[in-house]
N, C-alpha and C. Protein backbone atom coordinates (compact mmCIF):
# COMPACT_ATOMS: atom_id res chain seq x y z
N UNK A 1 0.84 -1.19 0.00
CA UNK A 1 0.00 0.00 0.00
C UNK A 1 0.88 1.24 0.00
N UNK A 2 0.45 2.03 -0.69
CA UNK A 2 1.20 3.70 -0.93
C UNK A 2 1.16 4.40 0.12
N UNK A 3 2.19 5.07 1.04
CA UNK A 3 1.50 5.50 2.38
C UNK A 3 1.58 7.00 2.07
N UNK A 4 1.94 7.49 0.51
CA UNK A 4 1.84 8.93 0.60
C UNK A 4 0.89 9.05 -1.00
N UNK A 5 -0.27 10.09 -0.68
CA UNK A 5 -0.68 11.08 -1.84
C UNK A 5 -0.23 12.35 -1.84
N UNK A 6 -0.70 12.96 -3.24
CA UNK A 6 0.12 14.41 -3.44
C UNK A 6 -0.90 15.81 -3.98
N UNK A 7 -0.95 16.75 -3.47
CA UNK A 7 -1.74 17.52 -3.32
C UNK A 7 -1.25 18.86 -2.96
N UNK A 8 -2.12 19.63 -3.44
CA UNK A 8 -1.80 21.18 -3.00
C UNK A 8 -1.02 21.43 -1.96
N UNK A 9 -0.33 21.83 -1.58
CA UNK A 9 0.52 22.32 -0.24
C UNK A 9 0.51 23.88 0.15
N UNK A 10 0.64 24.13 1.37
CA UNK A 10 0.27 25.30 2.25
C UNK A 10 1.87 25.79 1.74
N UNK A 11 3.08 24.89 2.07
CA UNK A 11 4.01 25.16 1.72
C UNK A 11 4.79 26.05 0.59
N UNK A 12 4.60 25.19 -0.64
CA UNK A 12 5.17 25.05 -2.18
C UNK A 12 4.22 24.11 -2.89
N UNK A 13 3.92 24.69 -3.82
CA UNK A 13 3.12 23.81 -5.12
C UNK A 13 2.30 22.68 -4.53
N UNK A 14 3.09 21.88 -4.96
CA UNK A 14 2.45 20.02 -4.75
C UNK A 14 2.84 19.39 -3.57
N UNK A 15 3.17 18.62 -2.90
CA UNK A 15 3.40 18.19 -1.50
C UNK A 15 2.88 16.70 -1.46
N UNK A 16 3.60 16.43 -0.47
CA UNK A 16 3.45 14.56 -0.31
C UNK A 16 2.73 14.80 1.32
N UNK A 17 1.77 14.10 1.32
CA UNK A 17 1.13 13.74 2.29
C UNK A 17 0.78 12.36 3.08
N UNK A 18 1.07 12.25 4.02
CA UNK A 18 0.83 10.58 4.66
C UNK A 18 -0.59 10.62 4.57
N UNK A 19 -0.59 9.09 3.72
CA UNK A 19 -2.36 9.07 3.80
C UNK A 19 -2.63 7.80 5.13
N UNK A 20 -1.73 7.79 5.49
CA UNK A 20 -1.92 6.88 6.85
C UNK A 20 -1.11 7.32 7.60
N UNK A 21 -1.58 6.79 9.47
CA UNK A 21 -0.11 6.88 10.63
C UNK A 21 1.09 6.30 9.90
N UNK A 22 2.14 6.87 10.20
CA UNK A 22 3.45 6.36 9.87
C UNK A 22 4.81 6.89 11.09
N UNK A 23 5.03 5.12 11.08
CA UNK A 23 5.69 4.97 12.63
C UNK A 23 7.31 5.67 12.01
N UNK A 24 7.35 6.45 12.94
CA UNK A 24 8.92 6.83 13.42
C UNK A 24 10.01 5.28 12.93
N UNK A 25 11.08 5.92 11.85
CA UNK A 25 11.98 4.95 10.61
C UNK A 25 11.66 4.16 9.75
N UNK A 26 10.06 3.98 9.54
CA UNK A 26 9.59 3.96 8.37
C UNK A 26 10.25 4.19 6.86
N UNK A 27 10.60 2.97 6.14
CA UNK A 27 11.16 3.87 4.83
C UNK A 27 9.89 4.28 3.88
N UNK A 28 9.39 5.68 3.93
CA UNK A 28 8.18 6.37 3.18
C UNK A 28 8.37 5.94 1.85
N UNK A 29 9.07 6.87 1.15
CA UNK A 29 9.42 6.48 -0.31
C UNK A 29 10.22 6.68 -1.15
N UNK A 30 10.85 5.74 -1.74
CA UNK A 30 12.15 6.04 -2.54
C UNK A 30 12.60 7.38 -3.34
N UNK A 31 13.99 8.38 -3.43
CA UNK A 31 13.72 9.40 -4.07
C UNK A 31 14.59 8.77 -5.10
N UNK A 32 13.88 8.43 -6.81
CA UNK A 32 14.52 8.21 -7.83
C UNK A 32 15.01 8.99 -9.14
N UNK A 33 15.91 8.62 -9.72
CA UNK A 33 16.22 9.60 -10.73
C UNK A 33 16.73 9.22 -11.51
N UNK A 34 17.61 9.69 -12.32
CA UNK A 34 18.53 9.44 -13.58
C UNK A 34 20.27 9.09 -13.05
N UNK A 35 20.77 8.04 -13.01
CA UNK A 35 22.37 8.35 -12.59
C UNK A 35 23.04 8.90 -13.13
N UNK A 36 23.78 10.30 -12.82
CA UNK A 36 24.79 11.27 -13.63
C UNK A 36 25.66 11.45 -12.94
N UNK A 37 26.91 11.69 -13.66
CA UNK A 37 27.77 12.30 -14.09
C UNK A 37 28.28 13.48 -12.96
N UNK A 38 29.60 13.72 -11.70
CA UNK A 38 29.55 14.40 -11.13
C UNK A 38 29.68 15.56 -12.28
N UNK A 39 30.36 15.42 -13.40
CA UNK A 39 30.42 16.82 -14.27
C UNK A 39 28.90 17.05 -14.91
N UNK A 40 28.39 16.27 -15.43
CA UNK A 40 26.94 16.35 -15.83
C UNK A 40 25.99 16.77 -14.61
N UNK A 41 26.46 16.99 -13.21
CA UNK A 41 25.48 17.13 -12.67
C UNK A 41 25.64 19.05 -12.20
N UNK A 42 27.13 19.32 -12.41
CA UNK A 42 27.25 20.32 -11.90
C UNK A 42 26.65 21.24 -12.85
N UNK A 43 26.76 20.70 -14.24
CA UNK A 43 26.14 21.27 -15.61
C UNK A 43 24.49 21.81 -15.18
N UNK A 44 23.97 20.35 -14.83
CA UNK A 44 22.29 20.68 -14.24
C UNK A 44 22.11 21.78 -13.59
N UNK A 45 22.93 21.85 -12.19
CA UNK A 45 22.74 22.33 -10.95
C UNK A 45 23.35 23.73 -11.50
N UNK A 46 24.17 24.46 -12.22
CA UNK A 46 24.41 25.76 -12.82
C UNK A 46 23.38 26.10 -13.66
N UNK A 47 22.58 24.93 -14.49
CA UNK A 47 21.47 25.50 -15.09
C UNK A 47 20.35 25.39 -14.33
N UNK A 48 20.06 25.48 -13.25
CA UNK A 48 18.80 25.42 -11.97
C UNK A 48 18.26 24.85 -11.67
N UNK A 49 18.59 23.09 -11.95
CA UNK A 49 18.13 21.85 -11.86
C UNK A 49 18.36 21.92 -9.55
N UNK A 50 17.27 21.77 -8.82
CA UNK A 50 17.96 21.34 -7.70
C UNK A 50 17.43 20.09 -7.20
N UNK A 51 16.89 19.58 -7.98
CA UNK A 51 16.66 18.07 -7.41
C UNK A 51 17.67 16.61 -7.45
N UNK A 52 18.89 17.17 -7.44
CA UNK A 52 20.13 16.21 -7.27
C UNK A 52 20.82 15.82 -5.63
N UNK A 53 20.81 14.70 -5.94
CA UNK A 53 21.43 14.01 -4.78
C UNK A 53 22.83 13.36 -4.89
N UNK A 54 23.82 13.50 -4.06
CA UNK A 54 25.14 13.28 -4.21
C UNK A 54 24.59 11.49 -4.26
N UNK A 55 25.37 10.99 -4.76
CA UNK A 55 25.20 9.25 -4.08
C UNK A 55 26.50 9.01 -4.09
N UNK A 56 27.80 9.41 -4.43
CA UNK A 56 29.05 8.65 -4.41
C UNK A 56 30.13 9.59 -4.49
N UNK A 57 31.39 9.61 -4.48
CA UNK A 57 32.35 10.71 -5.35
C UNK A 57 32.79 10.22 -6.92
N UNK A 58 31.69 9.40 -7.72
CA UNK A 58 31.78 10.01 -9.31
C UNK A 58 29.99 9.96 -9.38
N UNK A 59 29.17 9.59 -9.10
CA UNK A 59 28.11 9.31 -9.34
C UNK A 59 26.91 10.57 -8.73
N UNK A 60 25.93 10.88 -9.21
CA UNK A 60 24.43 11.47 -8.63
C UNK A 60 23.26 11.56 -9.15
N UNK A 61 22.44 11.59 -8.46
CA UNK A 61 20.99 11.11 -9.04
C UNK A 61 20.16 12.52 -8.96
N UNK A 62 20.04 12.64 -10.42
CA UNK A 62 19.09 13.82 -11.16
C UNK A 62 17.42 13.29 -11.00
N UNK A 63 16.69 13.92 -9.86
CA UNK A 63 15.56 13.37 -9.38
C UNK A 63 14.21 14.03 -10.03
N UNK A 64 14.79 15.20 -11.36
CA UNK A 64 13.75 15.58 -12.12
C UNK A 64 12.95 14.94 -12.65
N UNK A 65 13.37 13.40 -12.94
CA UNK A 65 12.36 13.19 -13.53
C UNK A 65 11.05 12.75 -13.56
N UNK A 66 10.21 12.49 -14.22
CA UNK A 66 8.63 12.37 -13.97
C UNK A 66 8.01 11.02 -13.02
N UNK A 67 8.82 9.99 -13.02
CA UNK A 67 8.26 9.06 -12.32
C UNK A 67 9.14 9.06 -10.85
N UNK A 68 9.43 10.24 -10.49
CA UNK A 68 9.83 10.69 -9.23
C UNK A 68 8.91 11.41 -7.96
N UNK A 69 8.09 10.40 -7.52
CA UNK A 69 6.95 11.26 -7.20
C UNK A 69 7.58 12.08 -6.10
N UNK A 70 8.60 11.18 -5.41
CA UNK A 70 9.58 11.86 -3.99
C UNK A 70 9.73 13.28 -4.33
N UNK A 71 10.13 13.90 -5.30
CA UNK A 71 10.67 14.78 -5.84
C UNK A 71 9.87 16.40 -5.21
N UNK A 72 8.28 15.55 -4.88
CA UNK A 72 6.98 16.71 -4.47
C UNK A 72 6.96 16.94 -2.92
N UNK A 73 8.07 16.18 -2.49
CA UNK A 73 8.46 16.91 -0.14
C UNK A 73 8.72 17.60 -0.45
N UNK A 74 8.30 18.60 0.38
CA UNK A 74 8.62 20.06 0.18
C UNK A 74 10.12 20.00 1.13
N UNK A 75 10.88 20.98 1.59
CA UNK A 75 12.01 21.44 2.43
C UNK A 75 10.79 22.08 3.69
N UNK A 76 11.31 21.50 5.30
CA UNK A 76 10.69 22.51 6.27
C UNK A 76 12.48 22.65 7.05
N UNK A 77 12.33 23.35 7.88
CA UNK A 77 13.33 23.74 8.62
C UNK A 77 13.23 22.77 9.99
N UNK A 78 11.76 21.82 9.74
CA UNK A 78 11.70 21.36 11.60
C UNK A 78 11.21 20.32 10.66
N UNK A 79 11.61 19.74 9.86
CA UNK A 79 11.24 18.59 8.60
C UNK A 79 10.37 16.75 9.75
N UNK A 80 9.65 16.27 9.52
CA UNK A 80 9.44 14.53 9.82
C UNK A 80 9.81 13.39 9.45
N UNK A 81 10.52 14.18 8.18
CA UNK A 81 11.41 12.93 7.61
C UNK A 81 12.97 13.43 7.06
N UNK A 82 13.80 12.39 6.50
CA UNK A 82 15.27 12.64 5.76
C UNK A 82 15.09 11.91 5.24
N UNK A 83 16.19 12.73 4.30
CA UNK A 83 16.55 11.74 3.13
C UNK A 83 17.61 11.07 3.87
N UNK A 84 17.59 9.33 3.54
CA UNK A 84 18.88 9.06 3.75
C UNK A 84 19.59 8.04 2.44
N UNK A 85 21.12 8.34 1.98
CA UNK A 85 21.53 7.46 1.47
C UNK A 85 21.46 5.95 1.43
N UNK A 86 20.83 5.05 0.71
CA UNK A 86 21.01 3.45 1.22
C UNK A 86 22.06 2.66 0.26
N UNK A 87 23.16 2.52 0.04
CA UNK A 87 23.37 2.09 -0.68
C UNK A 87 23.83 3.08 -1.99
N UNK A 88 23.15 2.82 -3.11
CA UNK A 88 23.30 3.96 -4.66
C UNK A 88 21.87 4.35 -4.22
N UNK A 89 21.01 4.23 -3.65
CA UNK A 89 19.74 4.72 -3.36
C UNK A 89 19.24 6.00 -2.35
N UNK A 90 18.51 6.66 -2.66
CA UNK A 90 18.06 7.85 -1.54
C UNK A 90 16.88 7.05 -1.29
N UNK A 91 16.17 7.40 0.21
CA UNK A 91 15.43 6.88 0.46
C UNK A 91 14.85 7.87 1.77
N UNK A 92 13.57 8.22 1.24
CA UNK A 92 12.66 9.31 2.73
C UNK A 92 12.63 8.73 3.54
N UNK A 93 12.81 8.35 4.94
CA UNK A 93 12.51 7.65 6.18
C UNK A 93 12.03 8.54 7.16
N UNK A 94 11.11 8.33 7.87
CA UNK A 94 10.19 8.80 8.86
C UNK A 94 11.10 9.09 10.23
N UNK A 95 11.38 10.48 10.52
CA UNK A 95 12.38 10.44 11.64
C UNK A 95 11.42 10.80 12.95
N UNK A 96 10.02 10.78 12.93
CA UNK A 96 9.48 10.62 13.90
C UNK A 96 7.50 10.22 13.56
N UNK A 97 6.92 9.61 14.45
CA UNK A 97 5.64 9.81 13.97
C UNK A 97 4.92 10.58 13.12
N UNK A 98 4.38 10.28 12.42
CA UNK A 98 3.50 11.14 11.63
C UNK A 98 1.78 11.11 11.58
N UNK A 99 1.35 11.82 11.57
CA UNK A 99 -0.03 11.59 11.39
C UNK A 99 -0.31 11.86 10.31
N UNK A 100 -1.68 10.72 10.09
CA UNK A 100 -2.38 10.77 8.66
C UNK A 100 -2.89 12.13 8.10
N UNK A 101 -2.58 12.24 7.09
CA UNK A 101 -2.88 14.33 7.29
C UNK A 101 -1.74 14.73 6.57
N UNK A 102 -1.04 14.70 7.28
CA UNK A 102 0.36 15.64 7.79
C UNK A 102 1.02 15.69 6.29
N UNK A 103 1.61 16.82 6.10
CA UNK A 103 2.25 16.73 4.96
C UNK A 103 3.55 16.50 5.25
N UNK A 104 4.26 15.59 4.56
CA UNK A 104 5.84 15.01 4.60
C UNK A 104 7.34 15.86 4.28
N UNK A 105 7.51 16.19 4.65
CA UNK A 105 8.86 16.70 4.59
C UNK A 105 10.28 17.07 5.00
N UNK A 106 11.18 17.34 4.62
CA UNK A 106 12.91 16.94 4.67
C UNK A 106 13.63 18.37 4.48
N UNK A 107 14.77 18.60 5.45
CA UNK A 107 15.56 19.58 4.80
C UNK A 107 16.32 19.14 3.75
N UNK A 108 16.25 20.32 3.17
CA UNK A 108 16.73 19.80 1.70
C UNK A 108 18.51 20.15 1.58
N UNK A 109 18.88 20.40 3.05
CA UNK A 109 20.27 20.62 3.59
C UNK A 109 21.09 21.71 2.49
N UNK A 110 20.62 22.50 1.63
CA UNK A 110 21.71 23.33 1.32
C UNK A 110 22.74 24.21 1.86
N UNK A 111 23.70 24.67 1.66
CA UNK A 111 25.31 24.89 1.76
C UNK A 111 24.64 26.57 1.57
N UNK A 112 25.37 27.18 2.54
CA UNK A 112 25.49 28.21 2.22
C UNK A 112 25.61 29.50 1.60
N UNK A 113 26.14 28.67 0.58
CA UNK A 113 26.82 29.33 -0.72
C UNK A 113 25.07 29.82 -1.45
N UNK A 114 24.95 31.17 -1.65
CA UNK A 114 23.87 31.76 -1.95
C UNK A 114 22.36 31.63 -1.48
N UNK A 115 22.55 31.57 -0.05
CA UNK A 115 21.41 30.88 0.73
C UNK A 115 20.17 31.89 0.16
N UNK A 116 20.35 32.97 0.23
CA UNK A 116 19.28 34.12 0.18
C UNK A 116 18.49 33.72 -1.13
N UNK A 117 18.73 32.76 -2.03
CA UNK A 117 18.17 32.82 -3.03
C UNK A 117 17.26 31.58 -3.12
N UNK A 118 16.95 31.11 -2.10
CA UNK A 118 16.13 29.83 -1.33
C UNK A 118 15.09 30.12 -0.33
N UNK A 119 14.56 30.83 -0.58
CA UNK A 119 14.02 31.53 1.04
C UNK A 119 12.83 30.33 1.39
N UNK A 120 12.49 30.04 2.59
CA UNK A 120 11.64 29.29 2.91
C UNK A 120 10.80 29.81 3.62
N UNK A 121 9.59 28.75 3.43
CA UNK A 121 8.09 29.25 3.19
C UNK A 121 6.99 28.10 3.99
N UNK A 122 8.37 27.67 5.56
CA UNK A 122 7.87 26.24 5.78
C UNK A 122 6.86 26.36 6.77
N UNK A 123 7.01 27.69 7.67
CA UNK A 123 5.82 27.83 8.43
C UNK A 123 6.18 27.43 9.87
N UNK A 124 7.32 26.59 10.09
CA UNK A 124 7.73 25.87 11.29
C UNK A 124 8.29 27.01 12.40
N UNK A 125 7.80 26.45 13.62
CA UNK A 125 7.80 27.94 14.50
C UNK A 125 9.52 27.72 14.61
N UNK A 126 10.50 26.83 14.61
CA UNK A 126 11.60 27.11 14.44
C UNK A 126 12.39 27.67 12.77
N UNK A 127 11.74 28.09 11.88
CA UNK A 127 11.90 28.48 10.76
C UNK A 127 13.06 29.12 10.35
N UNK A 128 14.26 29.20 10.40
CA UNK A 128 15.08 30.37 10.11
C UNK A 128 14.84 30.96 8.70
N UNK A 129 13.88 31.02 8.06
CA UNK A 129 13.74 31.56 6.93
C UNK A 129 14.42 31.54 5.47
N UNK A 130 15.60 30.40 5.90
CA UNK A 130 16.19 30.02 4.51
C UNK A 130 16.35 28.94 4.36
N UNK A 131 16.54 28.29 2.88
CA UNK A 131 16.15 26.48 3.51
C UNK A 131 17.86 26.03 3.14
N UNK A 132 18.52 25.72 4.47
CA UNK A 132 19.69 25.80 4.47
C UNK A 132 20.07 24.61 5.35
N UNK A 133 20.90 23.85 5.58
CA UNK A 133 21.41 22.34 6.05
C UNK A 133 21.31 22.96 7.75
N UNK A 134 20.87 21.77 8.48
CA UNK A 134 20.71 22.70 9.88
C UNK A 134 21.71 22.77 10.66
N UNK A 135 23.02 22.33 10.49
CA UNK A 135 24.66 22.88 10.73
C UNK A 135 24.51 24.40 10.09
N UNK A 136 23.52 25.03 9.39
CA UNK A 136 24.20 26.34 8.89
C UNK A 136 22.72 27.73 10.31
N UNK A 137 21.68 26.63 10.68
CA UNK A 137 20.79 27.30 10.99
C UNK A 137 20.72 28.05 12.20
N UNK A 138 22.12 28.73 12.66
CA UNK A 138 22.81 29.65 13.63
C UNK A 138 23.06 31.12 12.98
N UNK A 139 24.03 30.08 12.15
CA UNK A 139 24.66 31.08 11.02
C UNK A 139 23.64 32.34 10.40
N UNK A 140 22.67 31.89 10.21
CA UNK A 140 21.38 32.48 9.16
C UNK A 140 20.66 33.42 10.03
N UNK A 141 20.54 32.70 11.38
CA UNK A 141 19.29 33.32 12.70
C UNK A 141 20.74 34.53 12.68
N UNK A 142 21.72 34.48 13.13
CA UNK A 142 22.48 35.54 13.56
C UNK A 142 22.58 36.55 12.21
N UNK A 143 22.91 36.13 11.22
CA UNK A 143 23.10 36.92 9.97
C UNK A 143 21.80 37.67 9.94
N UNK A 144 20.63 36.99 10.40
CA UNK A 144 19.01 37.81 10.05
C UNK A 144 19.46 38.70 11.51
N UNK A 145 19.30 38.51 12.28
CA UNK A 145 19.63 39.58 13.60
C UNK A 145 20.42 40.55 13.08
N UNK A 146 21.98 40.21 12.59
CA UNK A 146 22.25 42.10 11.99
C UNK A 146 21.62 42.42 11.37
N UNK A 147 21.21 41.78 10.58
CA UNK A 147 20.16 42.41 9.35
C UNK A 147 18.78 43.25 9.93
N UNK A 148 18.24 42.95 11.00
CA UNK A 148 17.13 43.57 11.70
C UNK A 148 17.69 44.69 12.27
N UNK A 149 18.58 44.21 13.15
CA UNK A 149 19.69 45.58 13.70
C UNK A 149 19.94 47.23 13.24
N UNK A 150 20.22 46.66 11.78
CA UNK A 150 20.90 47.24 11.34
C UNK A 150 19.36 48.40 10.58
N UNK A 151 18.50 47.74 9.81
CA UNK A 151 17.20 48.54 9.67
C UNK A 151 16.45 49.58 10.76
N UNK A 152 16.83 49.03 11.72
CA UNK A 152 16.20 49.62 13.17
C UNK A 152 17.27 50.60 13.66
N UNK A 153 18.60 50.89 12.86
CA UNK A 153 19.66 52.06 13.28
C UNK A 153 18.74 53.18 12.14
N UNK A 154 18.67 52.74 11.29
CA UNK A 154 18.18 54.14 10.57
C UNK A 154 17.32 54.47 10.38
């Protein structure tokens, strides 16, 4: 049985939703793609592809494509599931209960490097407002504090 449908999201666009309880390490559902090329992938990811997943140091999986339903978790900052590597495989796993309802989702862990151009839209009362790997989600809360600071001097 399918334990996720996909539907409008409060979030972003489309969204994966548990259509049943789903117990805490649950593997939800596979994220699949195309195997590329670390040079073919950097090609993607400069032309605005971001649905790539590292899987190896020569290998990564381009998750654009259509029979990728994984592809529709949105990024939250206080996420219910991860992605985790299995093998050559990504795979969503349930990092805590979920309720039937609930819409499914993962940080989508990005790097720093041009965070501002990601802004997130997850709603989570811990939100730092950019959807950024949560080793960076100090970094961002303090960077937004000068940034408030600094509006409120002039």
């Amino acid at each position: 049985m399918a334990l996720v449908c996909f539907r409008a999201s409060d979030i972003h666009g489309t969204g994966a939703f548990a259509k049943a309880d789903i117990v805490a390490g649950t593997w939800v559902v596979e994220y699949t793609g195309e195997r590329i090329s670390k040079d073919e992938s950097l090609c993607r990811c400069e032309a605005g592809n971001e649905f790539i997943f590292s899987l190896d140091d020569d290998w990564d999986l381009d998750g654009s494509v259509s029979w990728n339903r994984a592809r529709y978790l949105n990024h939250s900052c206080e996420p219910n599931c991860e992605a985790e590597r299995v093998g050559k495989r990504i795979w969503i796993i349930a990092q805590r209960n979920i309720r039937a309802g609930e819409e499914l989702t993962f940080n989508y862990g990005y790097r720093l490097e041009d965070y501002r151009e990601h802004p997130c839209r997850c709603g989570a009362t811990g939100c730092v407002g950019y959807m950024v790997a949560p080793q960076f989600h100090e970094h961002v809360k303090w960077q937004g504090g000068l940034a408030n600071e600094a509006r409120q001097e002039t």
